[in-house]
PDB file of N, CA and C in Angstrom:
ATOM      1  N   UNK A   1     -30.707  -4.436 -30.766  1.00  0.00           N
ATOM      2  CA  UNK A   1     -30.576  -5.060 -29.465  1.00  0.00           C
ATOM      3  C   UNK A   1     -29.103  -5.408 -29.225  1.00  0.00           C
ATOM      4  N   UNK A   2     -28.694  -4.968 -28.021  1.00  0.00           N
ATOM      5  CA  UNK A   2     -27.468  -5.341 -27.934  1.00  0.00           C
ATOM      6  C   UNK A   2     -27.024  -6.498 -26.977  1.00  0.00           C
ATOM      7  N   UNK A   3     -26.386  -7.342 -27.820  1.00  0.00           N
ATOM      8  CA  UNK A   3     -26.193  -8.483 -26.699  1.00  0.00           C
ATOM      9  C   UNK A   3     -24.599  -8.377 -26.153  1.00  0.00           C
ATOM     10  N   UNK A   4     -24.429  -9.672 -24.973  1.00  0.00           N
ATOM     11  CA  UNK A   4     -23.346 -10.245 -24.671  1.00  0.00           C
ATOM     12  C   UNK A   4     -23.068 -11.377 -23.905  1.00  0.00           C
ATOM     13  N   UNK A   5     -21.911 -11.642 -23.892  1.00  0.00           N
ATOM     14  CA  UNK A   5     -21.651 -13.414 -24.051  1.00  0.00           C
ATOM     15  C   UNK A   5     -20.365 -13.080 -22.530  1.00  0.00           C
ATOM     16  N   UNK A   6     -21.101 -14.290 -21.361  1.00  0.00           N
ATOM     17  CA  UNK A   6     -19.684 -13.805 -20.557  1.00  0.00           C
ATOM     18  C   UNK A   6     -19.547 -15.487 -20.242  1.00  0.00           C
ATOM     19  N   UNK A   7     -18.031 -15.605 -19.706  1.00  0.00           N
ATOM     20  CA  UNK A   7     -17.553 -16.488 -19.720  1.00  0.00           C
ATOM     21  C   UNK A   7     -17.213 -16.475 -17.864  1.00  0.00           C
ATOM     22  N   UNK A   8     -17.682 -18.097 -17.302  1.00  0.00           N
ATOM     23  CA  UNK A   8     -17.312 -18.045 -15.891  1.00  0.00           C
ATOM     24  C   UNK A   8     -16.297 -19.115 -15.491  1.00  0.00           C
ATOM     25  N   UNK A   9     -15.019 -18.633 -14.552  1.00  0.00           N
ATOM     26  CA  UNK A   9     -13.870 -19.419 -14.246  1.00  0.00           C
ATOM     27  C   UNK A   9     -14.007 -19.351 -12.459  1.00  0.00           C
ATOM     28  N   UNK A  10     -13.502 -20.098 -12.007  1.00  0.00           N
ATOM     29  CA  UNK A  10     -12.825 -20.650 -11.010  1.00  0.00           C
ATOM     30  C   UNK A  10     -11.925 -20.420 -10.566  1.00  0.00           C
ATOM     31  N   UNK A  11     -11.327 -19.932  -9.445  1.00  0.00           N
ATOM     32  CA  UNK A  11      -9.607 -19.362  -9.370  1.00  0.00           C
ATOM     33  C   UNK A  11      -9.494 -19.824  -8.038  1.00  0.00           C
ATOM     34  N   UNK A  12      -8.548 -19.757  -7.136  1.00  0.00           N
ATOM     35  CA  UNK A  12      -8.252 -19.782  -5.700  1.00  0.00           C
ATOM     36  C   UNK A  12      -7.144 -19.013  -5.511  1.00  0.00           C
ATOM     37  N   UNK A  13      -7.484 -18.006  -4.658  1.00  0.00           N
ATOM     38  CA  UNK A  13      -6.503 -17.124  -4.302  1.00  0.00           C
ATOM     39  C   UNK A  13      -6.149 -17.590  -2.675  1.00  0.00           C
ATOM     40  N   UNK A  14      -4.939 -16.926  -2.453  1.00  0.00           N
ATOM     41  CA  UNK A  14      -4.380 -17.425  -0.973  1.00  0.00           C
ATOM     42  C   UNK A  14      -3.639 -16.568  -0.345  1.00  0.00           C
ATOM     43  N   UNK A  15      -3.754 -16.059   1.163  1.00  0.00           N
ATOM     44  CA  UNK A  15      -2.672 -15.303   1.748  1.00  0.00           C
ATOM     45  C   UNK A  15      -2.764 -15.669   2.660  1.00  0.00           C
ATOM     46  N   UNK A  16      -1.563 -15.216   3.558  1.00  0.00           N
ATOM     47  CA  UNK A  16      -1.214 -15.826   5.110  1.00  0.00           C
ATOM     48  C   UNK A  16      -2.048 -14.693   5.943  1.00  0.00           C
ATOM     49  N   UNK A  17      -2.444 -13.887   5.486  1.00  0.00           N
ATOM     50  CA  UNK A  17      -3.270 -12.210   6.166  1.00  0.00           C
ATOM     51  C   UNK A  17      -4.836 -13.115   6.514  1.00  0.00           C
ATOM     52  N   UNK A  18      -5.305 -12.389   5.444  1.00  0.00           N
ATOM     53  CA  UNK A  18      -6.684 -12.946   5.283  1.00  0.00           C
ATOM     54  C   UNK A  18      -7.482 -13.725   4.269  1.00  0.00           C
ATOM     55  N   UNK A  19      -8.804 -13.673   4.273  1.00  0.00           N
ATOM     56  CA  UNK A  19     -10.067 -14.330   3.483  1.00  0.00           C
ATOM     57  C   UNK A  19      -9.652 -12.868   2.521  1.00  0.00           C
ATOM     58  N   UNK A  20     -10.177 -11.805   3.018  1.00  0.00           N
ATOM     59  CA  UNK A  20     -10.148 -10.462   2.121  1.00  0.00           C
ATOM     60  C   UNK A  20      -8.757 -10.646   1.144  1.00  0.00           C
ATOM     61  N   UNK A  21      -7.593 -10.679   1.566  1.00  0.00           N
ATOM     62  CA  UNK A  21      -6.616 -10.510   0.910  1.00  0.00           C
ATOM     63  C   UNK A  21      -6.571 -12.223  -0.144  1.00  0.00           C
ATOM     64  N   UNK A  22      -7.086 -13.554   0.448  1.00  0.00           N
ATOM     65  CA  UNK A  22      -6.888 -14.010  -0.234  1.00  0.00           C
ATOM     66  C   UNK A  22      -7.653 -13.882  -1.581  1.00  0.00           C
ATOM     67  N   UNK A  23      -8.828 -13.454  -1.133  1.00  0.00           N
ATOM     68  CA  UNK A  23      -9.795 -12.791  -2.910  1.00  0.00           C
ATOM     69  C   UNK A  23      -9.037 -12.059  -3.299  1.00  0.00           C
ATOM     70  N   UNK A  24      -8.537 -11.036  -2.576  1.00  0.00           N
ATOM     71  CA  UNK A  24      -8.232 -10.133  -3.447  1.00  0.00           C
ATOM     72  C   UNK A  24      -7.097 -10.789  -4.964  1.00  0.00           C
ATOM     73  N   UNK A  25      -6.334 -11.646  -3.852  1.00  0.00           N
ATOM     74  CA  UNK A  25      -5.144 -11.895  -5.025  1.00  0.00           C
ATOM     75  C   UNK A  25      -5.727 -13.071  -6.024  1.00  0.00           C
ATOM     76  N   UNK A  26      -6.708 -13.091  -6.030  1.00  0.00           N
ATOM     77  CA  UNK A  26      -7.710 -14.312  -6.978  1.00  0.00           C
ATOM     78  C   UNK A  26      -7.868 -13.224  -8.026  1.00  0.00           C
ATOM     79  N   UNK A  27      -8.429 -11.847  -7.700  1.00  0.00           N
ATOM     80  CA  UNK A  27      -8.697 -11.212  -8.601  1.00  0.00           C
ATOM     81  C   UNK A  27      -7.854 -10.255  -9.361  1.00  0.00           C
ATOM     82  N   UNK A  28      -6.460 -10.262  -8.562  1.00  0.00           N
ATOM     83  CA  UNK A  28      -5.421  -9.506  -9.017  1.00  0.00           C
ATOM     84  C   UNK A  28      -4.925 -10.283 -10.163  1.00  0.00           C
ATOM     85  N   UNK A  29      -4.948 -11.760  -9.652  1.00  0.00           N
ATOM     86  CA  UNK A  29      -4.348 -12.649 -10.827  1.00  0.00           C
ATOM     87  C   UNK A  29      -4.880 -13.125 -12.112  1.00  0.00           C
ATOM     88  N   UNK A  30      -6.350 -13.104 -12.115  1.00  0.00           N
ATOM     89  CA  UNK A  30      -7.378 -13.242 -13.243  1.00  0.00           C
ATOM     90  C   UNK A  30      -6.712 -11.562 -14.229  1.00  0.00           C
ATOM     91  N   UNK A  31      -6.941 -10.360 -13.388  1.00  0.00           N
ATOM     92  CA  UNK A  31      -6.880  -9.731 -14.058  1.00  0.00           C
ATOM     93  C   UNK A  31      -5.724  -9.308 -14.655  1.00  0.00           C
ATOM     94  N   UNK A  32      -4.428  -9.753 -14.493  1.00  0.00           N
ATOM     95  CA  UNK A  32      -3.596  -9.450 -15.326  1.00  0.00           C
ATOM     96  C   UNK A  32      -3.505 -10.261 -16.749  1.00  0.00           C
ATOM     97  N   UNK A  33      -4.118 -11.658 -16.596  1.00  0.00           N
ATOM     98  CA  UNK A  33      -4.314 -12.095 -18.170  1.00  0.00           C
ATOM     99  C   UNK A  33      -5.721 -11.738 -19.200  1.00  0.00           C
ATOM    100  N   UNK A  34      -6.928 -11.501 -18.043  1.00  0.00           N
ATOM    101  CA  UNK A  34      -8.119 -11.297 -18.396  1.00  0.00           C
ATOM    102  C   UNK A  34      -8.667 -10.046 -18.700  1.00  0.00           C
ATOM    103  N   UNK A  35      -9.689  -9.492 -19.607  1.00  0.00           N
ATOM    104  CA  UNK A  35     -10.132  -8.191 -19.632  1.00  0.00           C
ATOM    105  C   UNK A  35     -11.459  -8.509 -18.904  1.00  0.00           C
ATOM    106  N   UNK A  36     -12.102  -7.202 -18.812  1.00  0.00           N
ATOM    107  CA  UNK A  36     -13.247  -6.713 -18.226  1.00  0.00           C
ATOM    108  C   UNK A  36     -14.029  -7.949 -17.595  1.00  0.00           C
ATOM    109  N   UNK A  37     -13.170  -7.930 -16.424  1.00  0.00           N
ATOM    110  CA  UNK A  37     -14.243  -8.647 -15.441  1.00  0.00           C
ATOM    111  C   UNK A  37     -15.068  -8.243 -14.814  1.00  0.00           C
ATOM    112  N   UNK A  38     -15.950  -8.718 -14.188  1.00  0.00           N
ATOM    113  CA  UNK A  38     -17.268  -8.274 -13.908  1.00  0.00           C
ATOM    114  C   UNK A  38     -17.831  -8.593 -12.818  1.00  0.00           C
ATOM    115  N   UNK A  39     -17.878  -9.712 -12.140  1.00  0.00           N
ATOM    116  CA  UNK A  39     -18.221 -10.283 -11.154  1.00  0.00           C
ATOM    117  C   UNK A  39     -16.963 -11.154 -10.306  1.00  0.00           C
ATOM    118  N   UNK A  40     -17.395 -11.153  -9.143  1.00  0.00           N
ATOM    119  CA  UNK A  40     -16.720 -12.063  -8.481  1.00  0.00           C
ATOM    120  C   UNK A  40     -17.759 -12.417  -7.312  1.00  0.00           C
ATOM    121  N   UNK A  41     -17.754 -13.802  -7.202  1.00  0.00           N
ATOM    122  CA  UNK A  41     -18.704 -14.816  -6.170  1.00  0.00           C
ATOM    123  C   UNK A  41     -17.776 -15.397  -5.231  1.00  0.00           C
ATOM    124  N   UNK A  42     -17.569 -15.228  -4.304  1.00  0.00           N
ATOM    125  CA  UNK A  42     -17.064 -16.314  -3.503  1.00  0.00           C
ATOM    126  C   UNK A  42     -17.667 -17.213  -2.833  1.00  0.00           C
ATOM    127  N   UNK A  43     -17.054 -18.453  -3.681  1.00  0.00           N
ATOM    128  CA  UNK A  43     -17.653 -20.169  -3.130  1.00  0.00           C
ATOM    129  C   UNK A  43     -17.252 -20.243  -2.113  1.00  0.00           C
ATOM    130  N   UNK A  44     -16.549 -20.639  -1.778  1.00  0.00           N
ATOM    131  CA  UNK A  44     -15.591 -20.963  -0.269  1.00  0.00           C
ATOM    132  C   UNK A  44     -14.133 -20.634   0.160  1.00  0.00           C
ATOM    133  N   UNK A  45     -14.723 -20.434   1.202  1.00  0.00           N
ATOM    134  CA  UNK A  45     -13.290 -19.859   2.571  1.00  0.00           C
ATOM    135  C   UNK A  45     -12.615 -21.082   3.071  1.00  0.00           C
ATOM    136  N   UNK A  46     -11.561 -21.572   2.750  1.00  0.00           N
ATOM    137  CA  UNK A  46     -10.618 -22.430   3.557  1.00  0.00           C
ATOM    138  C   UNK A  46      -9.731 -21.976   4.030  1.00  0.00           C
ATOM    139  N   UNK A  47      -8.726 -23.033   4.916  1.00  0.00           N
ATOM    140  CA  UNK A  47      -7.433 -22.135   5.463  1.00  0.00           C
ATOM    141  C   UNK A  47      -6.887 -23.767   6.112  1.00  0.00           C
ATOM    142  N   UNK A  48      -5.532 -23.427   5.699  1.00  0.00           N
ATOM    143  CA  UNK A  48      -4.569 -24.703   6.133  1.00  0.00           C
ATOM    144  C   UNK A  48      -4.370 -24.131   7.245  1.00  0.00           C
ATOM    145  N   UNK A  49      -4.504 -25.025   8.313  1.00  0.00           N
ATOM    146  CA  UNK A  49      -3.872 -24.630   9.793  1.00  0.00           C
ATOM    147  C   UNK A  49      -2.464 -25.660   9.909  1.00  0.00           C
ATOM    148  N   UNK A  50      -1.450 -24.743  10.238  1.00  0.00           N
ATOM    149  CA  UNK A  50      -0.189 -25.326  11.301  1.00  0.00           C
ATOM    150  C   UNK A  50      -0.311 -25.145  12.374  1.00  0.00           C
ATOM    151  N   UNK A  51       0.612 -26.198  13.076  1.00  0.00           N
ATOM    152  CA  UNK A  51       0.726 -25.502  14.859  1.00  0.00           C
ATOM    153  C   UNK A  51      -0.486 -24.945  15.455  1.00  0.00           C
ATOM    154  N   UNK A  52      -1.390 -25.673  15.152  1.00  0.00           N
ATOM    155  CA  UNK A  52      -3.122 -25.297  15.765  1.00  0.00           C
ATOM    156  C   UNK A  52      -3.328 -23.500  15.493  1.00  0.00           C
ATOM    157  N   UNK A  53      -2.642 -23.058  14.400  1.00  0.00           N
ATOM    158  CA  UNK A  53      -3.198 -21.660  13.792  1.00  0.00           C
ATOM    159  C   UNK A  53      -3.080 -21.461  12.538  1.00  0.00           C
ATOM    160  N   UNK A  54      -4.283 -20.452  12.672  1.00  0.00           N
ATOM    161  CA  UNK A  54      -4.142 -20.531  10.472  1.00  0.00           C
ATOM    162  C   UNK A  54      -2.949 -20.120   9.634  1.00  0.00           C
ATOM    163  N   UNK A  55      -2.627 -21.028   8.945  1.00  0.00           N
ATOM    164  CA  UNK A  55      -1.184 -20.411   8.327  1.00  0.00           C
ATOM    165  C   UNK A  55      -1.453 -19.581   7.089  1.00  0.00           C
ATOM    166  N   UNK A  56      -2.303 -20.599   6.017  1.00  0.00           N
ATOM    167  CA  UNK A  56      -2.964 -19.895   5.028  1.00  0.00           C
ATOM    168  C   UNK A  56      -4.523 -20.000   4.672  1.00  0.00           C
ATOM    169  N   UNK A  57      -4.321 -18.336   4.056  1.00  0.00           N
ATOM    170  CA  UNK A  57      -6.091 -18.249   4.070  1.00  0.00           C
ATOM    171  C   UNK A  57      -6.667 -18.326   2.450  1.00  0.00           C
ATOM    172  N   UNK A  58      -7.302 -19.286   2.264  1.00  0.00           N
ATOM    173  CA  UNK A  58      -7.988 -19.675   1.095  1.00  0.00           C
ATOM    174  C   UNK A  58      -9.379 -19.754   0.516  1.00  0.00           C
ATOM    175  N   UNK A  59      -9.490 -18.773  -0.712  1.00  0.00           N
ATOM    176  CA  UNK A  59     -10.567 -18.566  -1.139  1.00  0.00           C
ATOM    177  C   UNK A  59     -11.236 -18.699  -2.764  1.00  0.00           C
ATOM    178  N   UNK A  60     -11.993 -19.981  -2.778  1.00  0.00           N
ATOM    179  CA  UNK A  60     -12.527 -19.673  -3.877  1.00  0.00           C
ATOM    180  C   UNK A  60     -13.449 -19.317  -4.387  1.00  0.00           C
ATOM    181  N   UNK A  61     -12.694 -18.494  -5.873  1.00  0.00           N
ATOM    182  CA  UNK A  61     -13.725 -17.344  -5.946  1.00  0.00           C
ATOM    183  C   UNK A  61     -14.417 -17.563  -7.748  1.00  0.00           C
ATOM    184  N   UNK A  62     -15.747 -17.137  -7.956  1.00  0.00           N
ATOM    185  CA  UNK A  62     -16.118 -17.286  -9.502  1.00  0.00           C
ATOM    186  C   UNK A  62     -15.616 -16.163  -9.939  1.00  0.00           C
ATOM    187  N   UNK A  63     -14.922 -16.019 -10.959  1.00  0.00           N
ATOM    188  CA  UNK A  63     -14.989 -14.613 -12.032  1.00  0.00           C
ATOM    189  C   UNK A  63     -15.900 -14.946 -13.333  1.00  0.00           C
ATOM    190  N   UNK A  64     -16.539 -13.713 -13.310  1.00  0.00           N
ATOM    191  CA  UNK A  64     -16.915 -13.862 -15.161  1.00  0.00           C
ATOM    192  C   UNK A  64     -15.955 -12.385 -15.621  1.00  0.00           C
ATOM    193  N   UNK A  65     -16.715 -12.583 -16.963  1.00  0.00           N
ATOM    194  CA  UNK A  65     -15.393 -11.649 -18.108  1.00  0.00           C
ATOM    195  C   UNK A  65     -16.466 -12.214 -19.428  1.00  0.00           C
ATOM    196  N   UNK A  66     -16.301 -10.613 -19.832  1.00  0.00           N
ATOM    197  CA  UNK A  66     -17.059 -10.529 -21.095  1.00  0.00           C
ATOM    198  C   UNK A  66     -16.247 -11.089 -22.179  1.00  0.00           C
ATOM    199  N   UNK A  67     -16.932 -11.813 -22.992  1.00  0.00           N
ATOM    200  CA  UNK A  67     -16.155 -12.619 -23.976  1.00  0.00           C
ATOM    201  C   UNK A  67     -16.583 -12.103 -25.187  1.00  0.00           C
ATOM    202  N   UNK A  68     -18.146 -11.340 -25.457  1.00  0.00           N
ATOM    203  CA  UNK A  68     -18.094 -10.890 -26.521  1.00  0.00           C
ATOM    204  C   UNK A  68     -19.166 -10.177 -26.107  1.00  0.00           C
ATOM    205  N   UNK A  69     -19.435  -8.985 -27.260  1.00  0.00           N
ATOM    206  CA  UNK A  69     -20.163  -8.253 -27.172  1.00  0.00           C
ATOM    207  C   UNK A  69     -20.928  -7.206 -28.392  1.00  0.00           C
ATOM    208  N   UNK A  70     -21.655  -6.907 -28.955  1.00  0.00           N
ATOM    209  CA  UNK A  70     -22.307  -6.290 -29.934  1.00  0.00           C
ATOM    210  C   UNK A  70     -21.988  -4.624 -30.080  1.00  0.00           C
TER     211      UNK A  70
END
């Protein structure tokens, strides 16, 4: 039987573009320290508004990542 063990983090990614781009860079940034991630959930969409428009777009997102495996 083969098992495995995954591990789940928390990140917030952010861009002045979008929701899309701010995941994206949630997951660009997990993955340059992290291996084989696997999932991504997004909890919530925020966004700081200036000057009554969105300046930045904020998203947090779950990653898991296999931590071990058989």
């Amino acid at each position: 039987m083969s098992e495995s063990v995954y591990k789940i983090i928390e990140m917030v990614g952010s861009s002045s573009e979008s929701w899309e781009d701010a995941t994206q860079n949630a997951v660009k940034s997990a993955g340059m320290s992290l291996r084989d991630l696997r999932i991504a959930e997004v909890v919530t969409l925020d966004m700081k508004i200036e000057n009554n428009q969105a300046a930045v777009y904020r998203a947090r997102v779950k990653l898991s990542f296999k931590i071990l495996s058989d």
